[in-house]
PDB file of N, CA and C in Angstrom:
ATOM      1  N   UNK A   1      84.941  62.092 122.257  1.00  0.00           N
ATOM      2  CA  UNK A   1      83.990  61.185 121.641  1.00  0.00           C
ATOM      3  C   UNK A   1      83.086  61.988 120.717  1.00  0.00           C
ATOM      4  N   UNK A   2      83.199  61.741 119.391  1.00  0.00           N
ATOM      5  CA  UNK A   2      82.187  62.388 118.545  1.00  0.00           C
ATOM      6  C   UNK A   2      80.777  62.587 119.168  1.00  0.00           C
ATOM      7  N   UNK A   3      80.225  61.440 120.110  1.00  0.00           N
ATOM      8  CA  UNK A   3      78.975  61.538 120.279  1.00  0.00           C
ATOM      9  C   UNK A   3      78.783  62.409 121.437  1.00  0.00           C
ATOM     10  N   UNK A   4      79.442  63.030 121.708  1.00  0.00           N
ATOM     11  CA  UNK A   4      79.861  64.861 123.033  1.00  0.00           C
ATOM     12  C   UNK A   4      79.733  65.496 122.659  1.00  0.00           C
ATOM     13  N   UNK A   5      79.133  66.257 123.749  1.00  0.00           N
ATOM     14  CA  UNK A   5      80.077  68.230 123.703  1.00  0.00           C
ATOM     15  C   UNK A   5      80.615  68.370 124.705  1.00  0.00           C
ATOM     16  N   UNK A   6      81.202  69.681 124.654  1.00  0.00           N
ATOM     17  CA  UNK A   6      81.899  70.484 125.690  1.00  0.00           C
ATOM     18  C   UNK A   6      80.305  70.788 127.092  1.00  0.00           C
ATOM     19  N   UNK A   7      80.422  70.110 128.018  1.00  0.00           N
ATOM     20  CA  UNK A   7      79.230  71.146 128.574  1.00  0.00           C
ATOM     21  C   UNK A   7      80.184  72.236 129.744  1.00  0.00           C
ATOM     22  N   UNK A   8      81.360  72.167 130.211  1.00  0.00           N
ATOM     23  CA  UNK A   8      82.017  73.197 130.524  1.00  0.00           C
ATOM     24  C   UNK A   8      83.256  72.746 130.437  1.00  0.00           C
ATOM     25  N   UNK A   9      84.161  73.920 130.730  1.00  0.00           N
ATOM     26  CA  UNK A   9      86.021  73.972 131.029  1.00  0.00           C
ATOM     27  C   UNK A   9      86.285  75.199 131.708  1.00  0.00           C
ATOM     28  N   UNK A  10      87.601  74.940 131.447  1.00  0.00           N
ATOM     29  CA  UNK A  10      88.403  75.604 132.771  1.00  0.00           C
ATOM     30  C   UNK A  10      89.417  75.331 132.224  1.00  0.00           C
ATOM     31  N   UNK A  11      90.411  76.286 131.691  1.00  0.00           N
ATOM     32  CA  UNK A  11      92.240  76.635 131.257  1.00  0.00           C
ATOM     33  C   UNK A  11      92.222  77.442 132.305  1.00  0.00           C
ATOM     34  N   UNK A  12      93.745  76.552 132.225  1.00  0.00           N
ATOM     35  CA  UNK A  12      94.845  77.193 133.847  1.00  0.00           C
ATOM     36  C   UNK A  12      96.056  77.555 132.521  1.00  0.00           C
ATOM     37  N   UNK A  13      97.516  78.788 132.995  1.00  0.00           N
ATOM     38  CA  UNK A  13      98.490  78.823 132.621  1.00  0.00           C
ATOM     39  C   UNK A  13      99.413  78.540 133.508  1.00  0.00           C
ATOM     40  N   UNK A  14     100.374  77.756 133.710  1.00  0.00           N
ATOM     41  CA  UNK A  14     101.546  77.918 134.925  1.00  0.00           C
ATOM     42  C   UNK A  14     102.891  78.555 134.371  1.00  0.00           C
ATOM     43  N   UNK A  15     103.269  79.207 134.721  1.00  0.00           N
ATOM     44  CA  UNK A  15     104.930  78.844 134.398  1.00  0.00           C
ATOM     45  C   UNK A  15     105.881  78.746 135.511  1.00  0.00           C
ATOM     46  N   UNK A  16     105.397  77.783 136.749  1.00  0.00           N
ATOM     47  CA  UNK A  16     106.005  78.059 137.776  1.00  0.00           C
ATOM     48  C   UNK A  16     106.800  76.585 137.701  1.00  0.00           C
ATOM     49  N   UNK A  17     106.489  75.924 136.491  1.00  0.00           N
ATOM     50  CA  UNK A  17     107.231  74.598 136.325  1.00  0.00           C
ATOM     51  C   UNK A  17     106.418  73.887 136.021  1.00  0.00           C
ATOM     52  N   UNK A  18     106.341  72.287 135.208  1.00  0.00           N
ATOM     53  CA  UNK A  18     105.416  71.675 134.737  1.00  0.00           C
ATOM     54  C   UNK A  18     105.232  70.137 136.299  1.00  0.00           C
ATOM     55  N   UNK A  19     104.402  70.184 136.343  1.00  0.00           N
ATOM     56  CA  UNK A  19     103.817  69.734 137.296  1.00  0.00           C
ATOM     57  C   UNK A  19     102.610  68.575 137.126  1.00  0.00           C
ATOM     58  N   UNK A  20     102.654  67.871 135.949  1.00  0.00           N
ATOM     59  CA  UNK A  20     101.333  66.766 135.471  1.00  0.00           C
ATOM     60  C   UNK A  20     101.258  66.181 136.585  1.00  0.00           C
ATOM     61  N   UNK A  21     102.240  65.620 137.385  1.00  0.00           N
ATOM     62  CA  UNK A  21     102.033  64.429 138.624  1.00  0.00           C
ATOM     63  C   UNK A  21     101.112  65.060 139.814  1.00  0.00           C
ATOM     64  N   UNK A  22     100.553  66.493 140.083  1.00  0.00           N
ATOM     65  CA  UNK A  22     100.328  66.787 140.942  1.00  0.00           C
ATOM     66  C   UNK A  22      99.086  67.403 140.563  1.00  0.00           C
ATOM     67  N   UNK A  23      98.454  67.514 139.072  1.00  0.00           N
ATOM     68  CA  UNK A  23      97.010  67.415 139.121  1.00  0.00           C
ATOM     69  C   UNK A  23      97.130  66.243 138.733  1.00  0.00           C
ATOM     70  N   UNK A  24      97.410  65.569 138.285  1.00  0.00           N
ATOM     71  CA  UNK A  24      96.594  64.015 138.589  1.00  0.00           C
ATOM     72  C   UNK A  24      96.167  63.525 139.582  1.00  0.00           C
ATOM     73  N   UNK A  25      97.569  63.438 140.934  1.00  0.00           N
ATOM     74  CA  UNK A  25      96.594  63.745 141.679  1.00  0.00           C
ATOM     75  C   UNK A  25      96.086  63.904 142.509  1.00  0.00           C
ATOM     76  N   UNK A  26      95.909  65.656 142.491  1.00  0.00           N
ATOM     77  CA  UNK A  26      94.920  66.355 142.992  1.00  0.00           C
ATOM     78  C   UNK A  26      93.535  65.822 142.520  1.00  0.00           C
ATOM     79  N   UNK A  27      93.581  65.778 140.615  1.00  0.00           N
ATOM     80  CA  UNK A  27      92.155  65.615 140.162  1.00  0.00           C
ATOM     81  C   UNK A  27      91.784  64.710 140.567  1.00  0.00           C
ATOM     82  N   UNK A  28      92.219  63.465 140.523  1.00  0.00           N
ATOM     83  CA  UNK A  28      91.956  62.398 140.920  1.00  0.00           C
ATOM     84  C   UNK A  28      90.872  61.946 141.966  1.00  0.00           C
ATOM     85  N   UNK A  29      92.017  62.615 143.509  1.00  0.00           N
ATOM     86  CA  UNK A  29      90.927  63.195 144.346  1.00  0.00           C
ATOM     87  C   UNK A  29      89.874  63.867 144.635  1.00  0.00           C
ATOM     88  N   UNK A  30      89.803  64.598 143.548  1.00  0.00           N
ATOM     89  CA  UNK A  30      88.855  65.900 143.745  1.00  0.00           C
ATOM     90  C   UNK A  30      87.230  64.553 143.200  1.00  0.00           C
ATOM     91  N   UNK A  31      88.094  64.196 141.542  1.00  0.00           N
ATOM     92  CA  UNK A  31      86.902  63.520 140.963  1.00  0.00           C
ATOM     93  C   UNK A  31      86.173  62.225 141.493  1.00  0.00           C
ATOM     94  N   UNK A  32      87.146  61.912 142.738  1.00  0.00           N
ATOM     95  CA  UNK A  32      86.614  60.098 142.824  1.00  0.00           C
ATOM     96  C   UNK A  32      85.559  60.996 143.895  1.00  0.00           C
ATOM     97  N   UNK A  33      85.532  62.273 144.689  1.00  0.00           N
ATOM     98  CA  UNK A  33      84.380  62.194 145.427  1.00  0.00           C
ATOM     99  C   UNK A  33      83.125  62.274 144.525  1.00  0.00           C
ATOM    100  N   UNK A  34      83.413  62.416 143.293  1.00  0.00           N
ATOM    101  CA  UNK A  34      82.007  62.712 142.802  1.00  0.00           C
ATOM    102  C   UNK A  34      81.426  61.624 142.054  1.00  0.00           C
ATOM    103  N   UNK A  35      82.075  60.482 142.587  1.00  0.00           N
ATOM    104  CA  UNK A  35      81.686  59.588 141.889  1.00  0.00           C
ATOM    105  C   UNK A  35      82.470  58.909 140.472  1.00  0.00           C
ATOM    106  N   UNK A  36      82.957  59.710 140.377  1.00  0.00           N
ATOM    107  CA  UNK A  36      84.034  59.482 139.087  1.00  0.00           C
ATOM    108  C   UNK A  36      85.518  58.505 139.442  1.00  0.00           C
ATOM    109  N   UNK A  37      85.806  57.892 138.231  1.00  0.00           N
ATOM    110  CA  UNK A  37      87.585  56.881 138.263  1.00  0.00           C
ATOM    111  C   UNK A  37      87.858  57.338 137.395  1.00  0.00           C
ATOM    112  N   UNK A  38      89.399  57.163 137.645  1.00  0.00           N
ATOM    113  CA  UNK A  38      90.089  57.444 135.877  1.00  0.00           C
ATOM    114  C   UNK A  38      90.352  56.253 135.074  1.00  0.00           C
ATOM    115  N   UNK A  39      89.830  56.316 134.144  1.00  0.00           N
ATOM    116  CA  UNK A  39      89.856  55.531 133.098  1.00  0.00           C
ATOM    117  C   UNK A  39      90.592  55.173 132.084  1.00  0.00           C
ATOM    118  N   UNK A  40      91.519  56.321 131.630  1.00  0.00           N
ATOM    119  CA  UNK A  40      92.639  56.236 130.441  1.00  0.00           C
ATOM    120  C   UNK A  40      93.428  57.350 130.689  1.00  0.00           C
ATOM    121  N   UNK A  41      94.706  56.942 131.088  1.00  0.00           N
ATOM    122  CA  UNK A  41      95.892  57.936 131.123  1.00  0.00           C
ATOM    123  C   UNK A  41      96.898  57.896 129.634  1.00  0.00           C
ATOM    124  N   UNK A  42      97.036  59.100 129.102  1.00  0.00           N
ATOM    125  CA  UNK A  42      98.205  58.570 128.282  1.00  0.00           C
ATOM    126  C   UNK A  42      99.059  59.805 127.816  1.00  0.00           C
ATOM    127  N   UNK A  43      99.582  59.957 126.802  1.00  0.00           N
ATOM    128  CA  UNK A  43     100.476  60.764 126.485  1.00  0.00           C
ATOM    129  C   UNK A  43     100.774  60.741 125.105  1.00  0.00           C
ATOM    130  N   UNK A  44     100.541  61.786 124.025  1.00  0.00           N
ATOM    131  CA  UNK A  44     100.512  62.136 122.823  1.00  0.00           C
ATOM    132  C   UNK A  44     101.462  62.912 122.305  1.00  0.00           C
ATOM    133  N   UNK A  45     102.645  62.633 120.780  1.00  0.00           N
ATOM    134  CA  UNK A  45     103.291  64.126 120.539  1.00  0.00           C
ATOM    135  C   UNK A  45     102.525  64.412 119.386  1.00  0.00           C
ATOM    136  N   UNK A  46     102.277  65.589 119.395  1.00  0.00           N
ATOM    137  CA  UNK A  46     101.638  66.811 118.397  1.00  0.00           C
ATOM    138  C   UNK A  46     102.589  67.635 117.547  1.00  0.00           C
ATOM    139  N   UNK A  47     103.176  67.420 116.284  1.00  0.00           N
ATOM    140  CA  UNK A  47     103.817  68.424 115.962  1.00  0.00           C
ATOM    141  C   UNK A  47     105.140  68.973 116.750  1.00  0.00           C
ATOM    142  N   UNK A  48     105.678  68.272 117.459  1.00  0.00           N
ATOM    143  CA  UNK A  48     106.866  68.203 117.935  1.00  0.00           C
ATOM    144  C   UNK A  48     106.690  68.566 119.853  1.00  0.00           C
ATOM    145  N   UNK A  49     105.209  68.498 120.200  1.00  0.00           N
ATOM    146  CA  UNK A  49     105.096  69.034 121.500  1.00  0.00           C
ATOM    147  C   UNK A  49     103.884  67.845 122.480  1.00  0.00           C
ATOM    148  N   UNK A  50     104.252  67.768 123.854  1.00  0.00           N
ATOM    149  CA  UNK A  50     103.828  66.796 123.915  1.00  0.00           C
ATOM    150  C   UNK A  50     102.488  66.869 124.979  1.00  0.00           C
ATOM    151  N   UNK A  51     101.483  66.229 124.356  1.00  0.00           N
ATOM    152  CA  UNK A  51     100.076  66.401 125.156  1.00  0.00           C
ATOM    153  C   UNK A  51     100.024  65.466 125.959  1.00  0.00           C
ATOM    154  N   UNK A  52      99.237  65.681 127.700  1.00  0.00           N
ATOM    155  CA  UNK A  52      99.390  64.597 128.642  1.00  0.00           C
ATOM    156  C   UNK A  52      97.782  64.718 128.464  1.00  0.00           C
ATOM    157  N   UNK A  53      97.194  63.617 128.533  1.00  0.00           N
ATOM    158  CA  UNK A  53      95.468  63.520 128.972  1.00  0.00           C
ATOM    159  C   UNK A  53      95.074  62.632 130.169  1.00  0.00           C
ATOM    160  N   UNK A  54      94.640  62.824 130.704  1.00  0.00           N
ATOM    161  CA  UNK A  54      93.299  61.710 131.796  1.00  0.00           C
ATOM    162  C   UNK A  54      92.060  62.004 131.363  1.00  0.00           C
ATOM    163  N   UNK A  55      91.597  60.802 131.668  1.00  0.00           N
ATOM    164  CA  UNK A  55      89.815  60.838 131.404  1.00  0.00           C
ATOM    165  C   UNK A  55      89.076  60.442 132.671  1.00  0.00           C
ATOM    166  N   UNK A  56      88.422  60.607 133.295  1.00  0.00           N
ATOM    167  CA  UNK A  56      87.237  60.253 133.983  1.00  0.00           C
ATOM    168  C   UNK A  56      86.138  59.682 133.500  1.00  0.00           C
ATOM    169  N   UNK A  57      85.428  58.757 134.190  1.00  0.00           N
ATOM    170  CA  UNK A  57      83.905  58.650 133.773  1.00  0.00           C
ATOM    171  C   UNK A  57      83.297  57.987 135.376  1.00  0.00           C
ATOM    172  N   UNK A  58      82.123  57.982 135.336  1.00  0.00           N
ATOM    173  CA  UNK A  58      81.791  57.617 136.570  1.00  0.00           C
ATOM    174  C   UNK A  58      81.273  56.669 136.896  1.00  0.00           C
ATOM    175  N   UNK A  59      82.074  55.697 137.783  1.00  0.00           N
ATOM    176  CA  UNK A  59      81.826  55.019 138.210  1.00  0.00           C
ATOM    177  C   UNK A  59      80.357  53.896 138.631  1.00  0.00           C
ATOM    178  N   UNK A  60      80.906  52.564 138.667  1.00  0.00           N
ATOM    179  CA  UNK A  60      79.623  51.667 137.358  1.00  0.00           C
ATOM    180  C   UNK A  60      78.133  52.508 138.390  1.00  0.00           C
ATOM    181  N   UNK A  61      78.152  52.399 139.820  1.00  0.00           N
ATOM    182  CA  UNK A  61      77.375  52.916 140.486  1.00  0.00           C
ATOM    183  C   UNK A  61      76.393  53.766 140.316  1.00  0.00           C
ATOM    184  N   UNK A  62      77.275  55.278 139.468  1.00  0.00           N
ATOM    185  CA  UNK A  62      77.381  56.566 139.502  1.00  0.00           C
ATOM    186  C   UNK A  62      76.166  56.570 137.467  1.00  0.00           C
ATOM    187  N   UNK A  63      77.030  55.615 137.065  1.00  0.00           N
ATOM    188  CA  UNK A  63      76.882  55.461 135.882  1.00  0.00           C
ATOM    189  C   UNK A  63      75.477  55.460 135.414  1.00  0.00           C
ATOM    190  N   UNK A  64      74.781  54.677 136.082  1.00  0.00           N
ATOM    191  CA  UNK A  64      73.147  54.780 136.241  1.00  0.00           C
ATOM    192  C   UNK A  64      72.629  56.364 136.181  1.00  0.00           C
ATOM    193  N   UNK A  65      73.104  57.436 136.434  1.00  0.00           N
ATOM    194  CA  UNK A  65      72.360  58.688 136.282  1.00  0.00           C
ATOM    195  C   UNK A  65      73.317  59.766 135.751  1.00  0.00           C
ATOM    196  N   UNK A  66      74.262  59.457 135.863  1.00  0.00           N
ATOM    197  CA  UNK A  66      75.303  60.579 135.649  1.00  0.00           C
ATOM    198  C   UNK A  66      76.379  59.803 133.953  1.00  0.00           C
ATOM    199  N   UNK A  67      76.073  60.090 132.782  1.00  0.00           N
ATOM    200  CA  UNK A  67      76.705  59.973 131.686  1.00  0.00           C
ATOM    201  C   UNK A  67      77.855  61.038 131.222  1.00  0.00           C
ATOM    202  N   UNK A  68      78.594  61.896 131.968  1.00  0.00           N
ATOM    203  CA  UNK A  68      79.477  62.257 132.218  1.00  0.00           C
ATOM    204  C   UNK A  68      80.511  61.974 131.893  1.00  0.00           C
ATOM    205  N   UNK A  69      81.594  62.646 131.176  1.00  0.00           N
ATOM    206  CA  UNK A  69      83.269  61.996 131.110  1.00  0.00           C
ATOM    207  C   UNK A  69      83.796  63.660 131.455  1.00  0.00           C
ATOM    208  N   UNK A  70      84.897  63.374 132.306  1.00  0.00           N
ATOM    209  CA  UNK A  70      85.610  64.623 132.376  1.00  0.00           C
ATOM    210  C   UNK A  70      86.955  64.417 131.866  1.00  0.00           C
ATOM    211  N   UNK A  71      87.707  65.088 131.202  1.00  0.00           N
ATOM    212  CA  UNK A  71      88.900  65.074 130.293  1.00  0.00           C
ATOM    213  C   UNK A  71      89.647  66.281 130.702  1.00  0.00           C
ATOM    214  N   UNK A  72      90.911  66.018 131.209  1.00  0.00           N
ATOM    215  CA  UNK A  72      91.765  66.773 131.953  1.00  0.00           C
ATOM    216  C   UNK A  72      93.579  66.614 130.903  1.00  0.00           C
ATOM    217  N   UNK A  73      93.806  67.896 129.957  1.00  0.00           N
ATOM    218  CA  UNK A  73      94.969  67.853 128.827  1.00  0.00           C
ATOM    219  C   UNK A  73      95.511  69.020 129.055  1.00  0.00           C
ATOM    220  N   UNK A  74      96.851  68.524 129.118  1.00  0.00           N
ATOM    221  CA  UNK A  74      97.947  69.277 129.670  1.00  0.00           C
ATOM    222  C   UNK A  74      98.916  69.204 128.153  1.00  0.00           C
ATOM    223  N   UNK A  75      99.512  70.709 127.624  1.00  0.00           N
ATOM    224  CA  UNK A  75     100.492  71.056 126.221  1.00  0.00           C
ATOM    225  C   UNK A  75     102.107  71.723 127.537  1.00  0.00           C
ATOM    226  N   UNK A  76     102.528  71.068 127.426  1.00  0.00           N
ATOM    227  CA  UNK A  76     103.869  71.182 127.489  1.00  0.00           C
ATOM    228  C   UNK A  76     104.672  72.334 126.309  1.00  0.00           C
ATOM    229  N   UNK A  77     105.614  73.537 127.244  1.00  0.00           N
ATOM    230  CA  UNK A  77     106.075  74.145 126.053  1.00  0.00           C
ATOM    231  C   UNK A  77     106.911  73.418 125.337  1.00  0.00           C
ATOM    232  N   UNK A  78     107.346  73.549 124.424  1.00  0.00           N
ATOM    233  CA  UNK A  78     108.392  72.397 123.297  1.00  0.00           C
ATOM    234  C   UNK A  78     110.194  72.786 123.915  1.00  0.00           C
ATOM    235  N   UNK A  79     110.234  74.129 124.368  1.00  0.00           N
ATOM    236  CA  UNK A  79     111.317  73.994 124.827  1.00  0.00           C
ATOM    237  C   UNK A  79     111.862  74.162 125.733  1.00  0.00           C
ATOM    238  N   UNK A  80     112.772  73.444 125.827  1.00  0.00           N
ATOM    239  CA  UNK A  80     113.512  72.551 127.148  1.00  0.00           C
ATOM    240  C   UNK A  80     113.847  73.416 128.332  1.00  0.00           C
ATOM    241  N   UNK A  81     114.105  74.393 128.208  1.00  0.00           N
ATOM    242  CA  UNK A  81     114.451  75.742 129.733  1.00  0.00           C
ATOM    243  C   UNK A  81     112.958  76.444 129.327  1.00  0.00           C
ATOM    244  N   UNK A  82     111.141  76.290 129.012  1.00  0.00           N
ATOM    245  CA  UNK A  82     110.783  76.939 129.451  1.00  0.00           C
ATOM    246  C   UNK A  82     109.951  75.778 130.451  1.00  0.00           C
ATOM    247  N   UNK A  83     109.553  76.497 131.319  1.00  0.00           N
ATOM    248  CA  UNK A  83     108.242  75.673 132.416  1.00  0.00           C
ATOM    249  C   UNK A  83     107.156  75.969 132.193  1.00  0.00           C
ATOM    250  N   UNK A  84     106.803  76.053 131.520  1.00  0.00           N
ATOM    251  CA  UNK A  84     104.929  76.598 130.944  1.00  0.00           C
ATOM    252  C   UNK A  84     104.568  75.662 130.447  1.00  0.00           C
ATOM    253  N   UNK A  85     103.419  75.431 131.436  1.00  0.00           N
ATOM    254  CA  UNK A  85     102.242  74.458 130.795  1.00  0.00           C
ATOM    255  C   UNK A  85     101.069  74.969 130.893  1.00  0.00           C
ATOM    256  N   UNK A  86     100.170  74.645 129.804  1.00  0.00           N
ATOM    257  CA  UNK A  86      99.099  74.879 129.504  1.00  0.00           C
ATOM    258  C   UNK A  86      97.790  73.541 129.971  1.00  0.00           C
ATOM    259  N   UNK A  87      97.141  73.827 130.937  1.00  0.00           N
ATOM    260  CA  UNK A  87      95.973  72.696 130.995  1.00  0.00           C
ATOM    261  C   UNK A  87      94.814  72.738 131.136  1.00  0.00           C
ATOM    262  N   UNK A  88      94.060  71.678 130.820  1.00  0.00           N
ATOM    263  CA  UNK A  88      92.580  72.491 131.269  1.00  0.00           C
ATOM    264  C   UNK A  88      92.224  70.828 130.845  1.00  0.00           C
ATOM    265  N   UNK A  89      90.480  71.481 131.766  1.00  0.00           N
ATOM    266  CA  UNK A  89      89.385  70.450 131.811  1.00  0.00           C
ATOM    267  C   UNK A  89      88.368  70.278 131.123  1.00  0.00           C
ATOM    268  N   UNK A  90      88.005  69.773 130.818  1.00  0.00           N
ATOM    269  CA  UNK A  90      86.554  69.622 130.287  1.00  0.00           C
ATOM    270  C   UNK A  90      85.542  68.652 130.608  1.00  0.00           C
ATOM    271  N   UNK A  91      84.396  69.180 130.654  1.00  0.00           N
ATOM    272  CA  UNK A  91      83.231  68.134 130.961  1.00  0.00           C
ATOM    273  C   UNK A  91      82.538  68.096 129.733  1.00  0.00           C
ATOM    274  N   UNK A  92      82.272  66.730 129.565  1.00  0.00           N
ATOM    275  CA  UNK A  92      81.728  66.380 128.611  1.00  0.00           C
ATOM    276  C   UNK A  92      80.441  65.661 128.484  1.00  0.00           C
ATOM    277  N   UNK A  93      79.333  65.807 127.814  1.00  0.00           N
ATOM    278  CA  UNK A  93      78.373  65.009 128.358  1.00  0.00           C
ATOM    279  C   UNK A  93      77.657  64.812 126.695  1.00  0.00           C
ATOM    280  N   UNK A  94      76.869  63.877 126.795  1.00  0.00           N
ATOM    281  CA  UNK A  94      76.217  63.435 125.772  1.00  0.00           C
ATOM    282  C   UNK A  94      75.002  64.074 124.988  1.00  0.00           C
ATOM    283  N   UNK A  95      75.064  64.113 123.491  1.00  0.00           N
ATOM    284  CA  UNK A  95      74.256  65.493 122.872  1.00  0.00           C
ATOM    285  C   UNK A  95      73.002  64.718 122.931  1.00  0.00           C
TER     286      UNK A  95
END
């Protein structure tokens, strides 16, 4: 969202195989204790390679004090015998 920044992240590398189904969710879990749902799942190609995203934001409850979105994007290598994925998080909060 233009109207963000970064207020932190966190890049992971794997190459032990690509694995999106299992931080989702993990994150999932991790984020609904904090008050957070996921909000928009989807899937993007870039230049011939393909980006996975989730978003968080928190929940209508949560929403009252915490303006928060966390954004969790995963780059897939482009080719087909390697297993490396690239992902990471970000928190995002309002400037």
């Amino acid at each position: 969202k233009p109207d963000y920044g970064i207020d932190s992240e966190q890049m992971y590398i794997t190459r032990d195989g690509y694995s999106w189904a299992v931080v989702h969710k993990l994150s999932g879990e991790y984020f609904g204790r904090f008050g957070f749902a996921e909000s928009q799942k989807s899937q993007a190609g870039i230049d011939g390679q393909t980006v996975d995203y989730l978003v968080w934001r928190p929940t209508w409850l949560h929403s009252v004090f915490d303006d928060r979105i966390v954004l969790a994007v995963a780059l897939r290598e482009p080719r087909p015998d390697s297993a490396t994925m690239v992902f990471g998080y970000f928190v995002l909060q309002p400037r």
